[in-house]
C-alpha atoms as a PDB file:
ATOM      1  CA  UNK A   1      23.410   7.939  27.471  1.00  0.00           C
ATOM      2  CA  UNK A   2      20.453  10.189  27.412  1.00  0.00           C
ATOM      3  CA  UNK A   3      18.996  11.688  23.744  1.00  0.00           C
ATOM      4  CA  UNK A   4      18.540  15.263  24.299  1.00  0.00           C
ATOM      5  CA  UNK A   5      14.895  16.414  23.117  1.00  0.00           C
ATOM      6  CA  UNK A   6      14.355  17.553  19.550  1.00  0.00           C
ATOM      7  CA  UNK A   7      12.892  19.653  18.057  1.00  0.00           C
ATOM      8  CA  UNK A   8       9.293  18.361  15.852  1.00  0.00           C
ATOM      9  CA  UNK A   9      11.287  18.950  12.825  1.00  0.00           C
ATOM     10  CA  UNK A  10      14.192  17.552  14.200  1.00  0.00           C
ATOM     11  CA  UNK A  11      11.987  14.263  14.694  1.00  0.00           C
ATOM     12  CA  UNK A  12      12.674  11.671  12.287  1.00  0.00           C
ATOM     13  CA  UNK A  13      10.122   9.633  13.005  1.00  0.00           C
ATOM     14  CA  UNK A  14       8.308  13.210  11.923  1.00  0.00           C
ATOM     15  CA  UNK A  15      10.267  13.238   9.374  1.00  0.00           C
ATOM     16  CA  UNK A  16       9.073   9.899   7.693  1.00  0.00           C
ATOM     17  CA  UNK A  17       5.366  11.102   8.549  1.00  0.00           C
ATOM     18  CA  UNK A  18       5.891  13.606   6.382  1.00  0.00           C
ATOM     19  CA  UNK A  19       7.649  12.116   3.509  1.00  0.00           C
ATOM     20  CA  UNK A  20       4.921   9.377   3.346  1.00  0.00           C
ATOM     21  CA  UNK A  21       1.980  11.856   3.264  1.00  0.00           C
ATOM     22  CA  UNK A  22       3.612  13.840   0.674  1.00  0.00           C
ATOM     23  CA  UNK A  23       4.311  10.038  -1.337  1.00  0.00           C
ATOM     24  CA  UNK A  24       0.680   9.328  -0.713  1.00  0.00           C
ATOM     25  CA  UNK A  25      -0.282  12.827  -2.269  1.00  0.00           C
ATOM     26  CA  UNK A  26       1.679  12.429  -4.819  1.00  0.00           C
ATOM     27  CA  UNK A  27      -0.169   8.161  -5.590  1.00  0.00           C
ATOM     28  CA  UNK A  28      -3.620  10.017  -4.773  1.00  0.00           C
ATOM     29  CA  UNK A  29      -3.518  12.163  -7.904  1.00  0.00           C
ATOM     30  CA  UNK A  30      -3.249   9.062  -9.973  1.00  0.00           C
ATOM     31  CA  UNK A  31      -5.679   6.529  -8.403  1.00  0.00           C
ATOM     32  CA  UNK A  32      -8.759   9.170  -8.320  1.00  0.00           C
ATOM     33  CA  UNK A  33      -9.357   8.524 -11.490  1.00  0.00           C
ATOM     34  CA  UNK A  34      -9.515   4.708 -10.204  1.00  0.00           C
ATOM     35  CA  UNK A  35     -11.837   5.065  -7.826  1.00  0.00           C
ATOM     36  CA  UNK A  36      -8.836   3.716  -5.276  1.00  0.00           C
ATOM     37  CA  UNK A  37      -7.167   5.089  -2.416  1.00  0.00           C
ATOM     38  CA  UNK A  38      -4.201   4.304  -1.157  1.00  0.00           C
ATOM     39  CA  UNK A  39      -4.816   1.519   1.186  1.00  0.00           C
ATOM     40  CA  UNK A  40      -7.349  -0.199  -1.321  1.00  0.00           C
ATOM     41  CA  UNK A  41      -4.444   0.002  -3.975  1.00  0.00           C
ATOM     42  CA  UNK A  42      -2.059  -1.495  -1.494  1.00  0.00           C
ATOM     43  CA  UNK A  43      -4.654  -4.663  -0.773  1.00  0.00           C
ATOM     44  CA  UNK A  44      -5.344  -4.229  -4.814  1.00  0.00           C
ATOM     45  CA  UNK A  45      -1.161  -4.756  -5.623  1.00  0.00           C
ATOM     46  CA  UNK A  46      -1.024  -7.760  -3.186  1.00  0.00           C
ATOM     47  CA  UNK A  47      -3.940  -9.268  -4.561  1.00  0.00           C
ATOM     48  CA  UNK A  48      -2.374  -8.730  -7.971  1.00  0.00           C
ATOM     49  CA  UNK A  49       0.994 -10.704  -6.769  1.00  0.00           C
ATOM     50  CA  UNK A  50      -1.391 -13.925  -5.697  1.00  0.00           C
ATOM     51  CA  UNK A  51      -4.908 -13.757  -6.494  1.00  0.00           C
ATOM     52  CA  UNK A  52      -7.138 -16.097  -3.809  1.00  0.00           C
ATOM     53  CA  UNK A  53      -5.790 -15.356  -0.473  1.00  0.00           C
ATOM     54  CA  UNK A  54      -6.364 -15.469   3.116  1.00  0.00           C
ATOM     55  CA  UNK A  55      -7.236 -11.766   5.107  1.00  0.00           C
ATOM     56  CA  UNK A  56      -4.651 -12.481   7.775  1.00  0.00           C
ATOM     57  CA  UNK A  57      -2.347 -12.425   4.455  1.00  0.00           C
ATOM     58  CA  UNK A  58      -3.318  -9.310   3.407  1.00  0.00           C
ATOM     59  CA  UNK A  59      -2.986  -7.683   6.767  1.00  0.00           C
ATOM     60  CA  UNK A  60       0.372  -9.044   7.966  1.00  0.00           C
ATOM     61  CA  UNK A  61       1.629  -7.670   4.192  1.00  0.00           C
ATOM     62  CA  UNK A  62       0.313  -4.588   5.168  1.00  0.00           C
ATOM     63  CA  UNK A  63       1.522  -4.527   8.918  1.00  0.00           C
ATOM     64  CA  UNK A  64      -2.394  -3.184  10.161  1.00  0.00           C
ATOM     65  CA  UNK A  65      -5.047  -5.019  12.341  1.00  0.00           C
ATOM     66  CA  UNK A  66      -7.796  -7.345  11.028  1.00  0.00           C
ATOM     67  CA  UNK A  67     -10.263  -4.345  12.413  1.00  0.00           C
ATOM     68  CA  UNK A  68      -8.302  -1.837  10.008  1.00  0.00           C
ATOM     69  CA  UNK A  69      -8.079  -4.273   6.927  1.00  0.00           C
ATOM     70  CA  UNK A  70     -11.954  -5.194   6.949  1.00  0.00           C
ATOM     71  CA  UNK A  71     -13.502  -1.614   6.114  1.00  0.00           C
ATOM     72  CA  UNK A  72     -10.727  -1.388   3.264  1.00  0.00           C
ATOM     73  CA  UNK A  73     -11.876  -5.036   1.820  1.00  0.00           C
ATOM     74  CA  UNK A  74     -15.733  -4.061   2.075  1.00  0.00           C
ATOM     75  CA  UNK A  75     -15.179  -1.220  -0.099  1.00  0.00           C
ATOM     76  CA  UNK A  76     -13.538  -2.772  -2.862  1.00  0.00           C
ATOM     77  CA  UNK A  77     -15.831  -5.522  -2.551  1.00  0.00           C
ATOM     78  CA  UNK A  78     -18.919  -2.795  -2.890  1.00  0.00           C
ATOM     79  CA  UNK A  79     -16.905  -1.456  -6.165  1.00  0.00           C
ATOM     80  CA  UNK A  80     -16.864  -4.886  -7.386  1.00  0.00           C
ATOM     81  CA  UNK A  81     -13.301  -5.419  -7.528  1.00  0.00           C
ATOM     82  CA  UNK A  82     -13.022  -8.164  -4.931  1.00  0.00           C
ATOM     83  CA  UNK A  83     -15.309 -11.267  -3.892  1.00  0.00           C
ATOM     84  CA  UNK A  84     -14.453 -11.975  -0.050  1.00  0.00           C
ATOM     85  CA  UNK A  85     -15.308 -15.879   0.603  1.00  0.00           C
ATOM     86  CA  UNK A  86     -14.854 -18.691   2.821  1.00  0.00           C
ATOM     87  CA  UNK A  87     -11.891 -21.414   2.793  1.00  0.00           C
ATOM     88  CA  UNK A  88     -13.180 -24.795   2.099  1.00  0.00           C
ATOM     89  CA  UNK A  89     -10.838 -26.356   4.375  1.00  0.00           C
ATOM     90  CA  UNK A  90     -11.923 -23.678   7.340  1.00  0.00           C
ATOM     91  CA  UNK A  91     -15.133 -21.907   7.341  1.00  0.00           C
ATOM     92  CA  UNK A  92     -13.576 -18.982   9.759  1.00  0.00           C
ATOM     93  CA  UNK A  93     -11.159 -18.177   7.385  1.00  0.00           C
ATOM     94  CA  UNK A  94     -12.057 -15.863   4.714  1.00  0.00           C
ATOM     95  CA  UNK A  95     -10.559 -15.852   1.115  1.00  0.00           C
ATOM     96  CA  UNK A  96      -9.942 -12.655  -0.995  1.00  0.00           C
ATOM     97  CA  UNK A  97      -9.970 -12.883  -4.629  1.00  0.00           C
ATOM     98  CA  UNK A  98      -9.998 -10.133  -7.485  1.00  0.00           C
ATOM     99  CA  UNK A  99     -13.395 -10.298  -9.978  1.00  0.00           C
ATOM    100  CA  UNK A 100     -13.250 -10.323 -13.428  1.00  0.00           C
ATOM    101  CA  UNK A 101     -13.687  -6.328 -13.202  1.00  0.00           C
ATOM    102  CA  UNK A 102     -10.578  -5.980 -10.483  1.00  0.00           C
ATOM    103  CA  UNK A 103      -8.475  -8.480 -12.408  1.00  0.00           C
ATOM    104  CA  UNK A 104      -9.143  -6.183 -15.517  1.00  0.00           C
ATOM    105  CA  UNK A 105      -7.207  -2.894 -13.735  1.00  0.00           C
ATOM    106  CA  UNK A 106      -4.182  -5.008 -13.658  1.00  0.00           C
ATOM    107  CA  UNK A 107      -2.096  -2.439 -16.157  1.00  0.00           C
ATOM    108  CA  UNK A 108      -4.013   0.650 -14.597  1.00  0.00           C
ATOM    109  CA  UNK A 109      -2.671  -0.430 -10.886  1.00  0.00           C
ATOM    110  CA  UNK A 110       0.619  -1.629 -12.569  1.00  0.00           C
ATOM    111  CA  UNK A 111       1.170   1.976 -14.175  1.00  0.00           C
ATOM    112  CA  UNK A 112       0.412   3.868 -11.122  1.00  0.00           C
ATOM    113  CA  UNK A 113       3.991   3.208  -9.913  1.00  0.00           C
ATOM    114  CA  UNK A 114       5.627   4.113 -13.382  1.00  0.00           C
ATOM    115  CA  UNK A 115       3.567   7.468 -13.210  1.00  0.00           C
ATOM    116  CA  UNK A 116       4.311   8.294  -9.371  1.00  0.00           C
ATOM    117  CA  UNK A 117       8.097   7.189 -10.291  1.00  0.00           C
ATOM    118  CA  UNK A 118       7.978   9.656 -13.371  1.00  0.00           C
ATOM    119  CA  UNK A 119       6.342  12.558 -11.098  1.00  0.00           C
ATOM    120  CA  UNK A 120       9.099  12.123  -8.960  1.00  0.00           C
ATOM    121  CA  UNK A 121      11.824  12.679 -11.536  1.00  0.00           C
ATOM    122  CA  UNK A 122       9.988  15.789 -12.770  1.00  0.00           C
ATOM    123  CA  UNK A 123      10.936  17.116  -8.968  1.00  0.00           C
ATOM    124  CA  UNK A 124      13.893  16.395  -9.268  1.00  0.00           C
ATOM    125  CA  UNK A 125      13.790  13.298  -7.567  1.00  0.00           C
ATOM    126  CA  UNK A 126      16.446  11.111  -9.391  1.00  0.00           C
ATOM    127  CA  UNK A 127      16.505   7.032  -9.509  1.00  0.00           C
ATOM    128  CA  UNK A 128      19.377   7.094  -7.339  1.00  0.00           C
ATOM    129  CA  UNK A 129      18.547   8.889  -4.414  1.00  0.00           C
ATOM    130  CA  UNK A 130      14.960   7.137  -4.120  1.00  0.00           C
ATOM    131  CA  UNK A 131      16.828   3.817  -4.564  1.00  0.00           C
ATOM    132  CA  UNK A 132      19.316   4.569  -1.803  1.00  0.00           C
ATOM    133  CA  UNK A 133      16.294   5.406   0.046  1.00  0.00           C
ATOM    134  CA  UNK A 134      14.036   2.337  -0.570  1.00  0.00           C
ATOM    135  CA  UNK A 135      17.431   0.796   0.868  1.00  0.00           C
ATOM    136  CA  UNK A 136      18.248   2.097   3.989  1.00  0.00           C
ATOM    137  CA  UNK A 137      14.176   2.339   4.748  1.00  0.00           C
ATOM    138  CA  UNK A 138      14.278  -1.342   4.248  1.00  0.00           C
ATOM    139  CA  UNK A 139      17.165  -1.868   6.206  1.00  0.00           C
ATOM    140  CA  UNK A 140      15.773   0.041   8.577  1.00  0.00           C
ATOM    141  CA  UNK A 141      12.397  -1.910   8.443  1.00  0.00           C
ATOM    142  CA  UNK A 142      13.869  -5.091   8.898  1.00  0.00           C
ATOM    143  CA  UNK A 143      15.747  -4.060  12.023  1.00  0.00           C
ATOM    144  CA  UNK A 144      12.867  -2.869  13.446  1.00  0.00           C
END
């Protein structure tokens, strides 16, 4: 059976587009004053979970290419937030760990959820309905 054509705002894929560039805006107004963006805060959370790992971790958490992961790592490593280094059991494999300075915006990072969370509520976002959400997008996800 044949989909008839939508509408862009019909789209959901357009739909999720959206909603994540409005979630993004809405992370952005709290890690400027972090010097992060969105991406580096994404490598900075993983790094946070497990301190010391490979780049081919980082990118398959992050679902993007080795090509798209690299510019993101040589920034934070120019802010001083991450050393990038070699494995000792494989020289082609490089290691990411956090410096004493990215280790110490643990609770900043950590808080950036609580605050986005908390800006959501003030839109009347309630806990439920992003909850439900998070669900069927990771149902969704894993399906996919």
């Amino acid at each position: 059976m044949k989909i008839p054509s939508q509408q862009l705002d019909d789209e959901m894929s357009f739909k999720l587009y959206t909603l994540n560039r409005l979630i993004q805006q809405e992370y952005q107004a709290f890690l400027a004053p972090l010097h992060l963006t969105y991406p580096q805060y994404l490598v900075m959370k993983i790094l946070m979970e497990g301190d010391g790992i490979p780049v081919n971790v980082i990118t398959s958490r992050l679902m993007l290419e080795s090509n798209t992961v690299t510019p993101i790592l040589q920034r934070l490593e120019k802010q001083g937030l991450i050393r990038r280094g070699y494995s000792c059991n494989d020289q082609r494999q490089r290691i990411i760990t956090l410096t004493d300075q990215g280790k110490d915006m643990r609770q900043e990072i950590d808080d950036v959820s609580s605050l986005v969370a908390e800006s959501l509520r003030e839109k009347d976002t309630s806990c439920e309905t992003a909850h439900r959400l998070e669900n069927m997008l990771g149902e969704f996800i894993s399906r996919m």
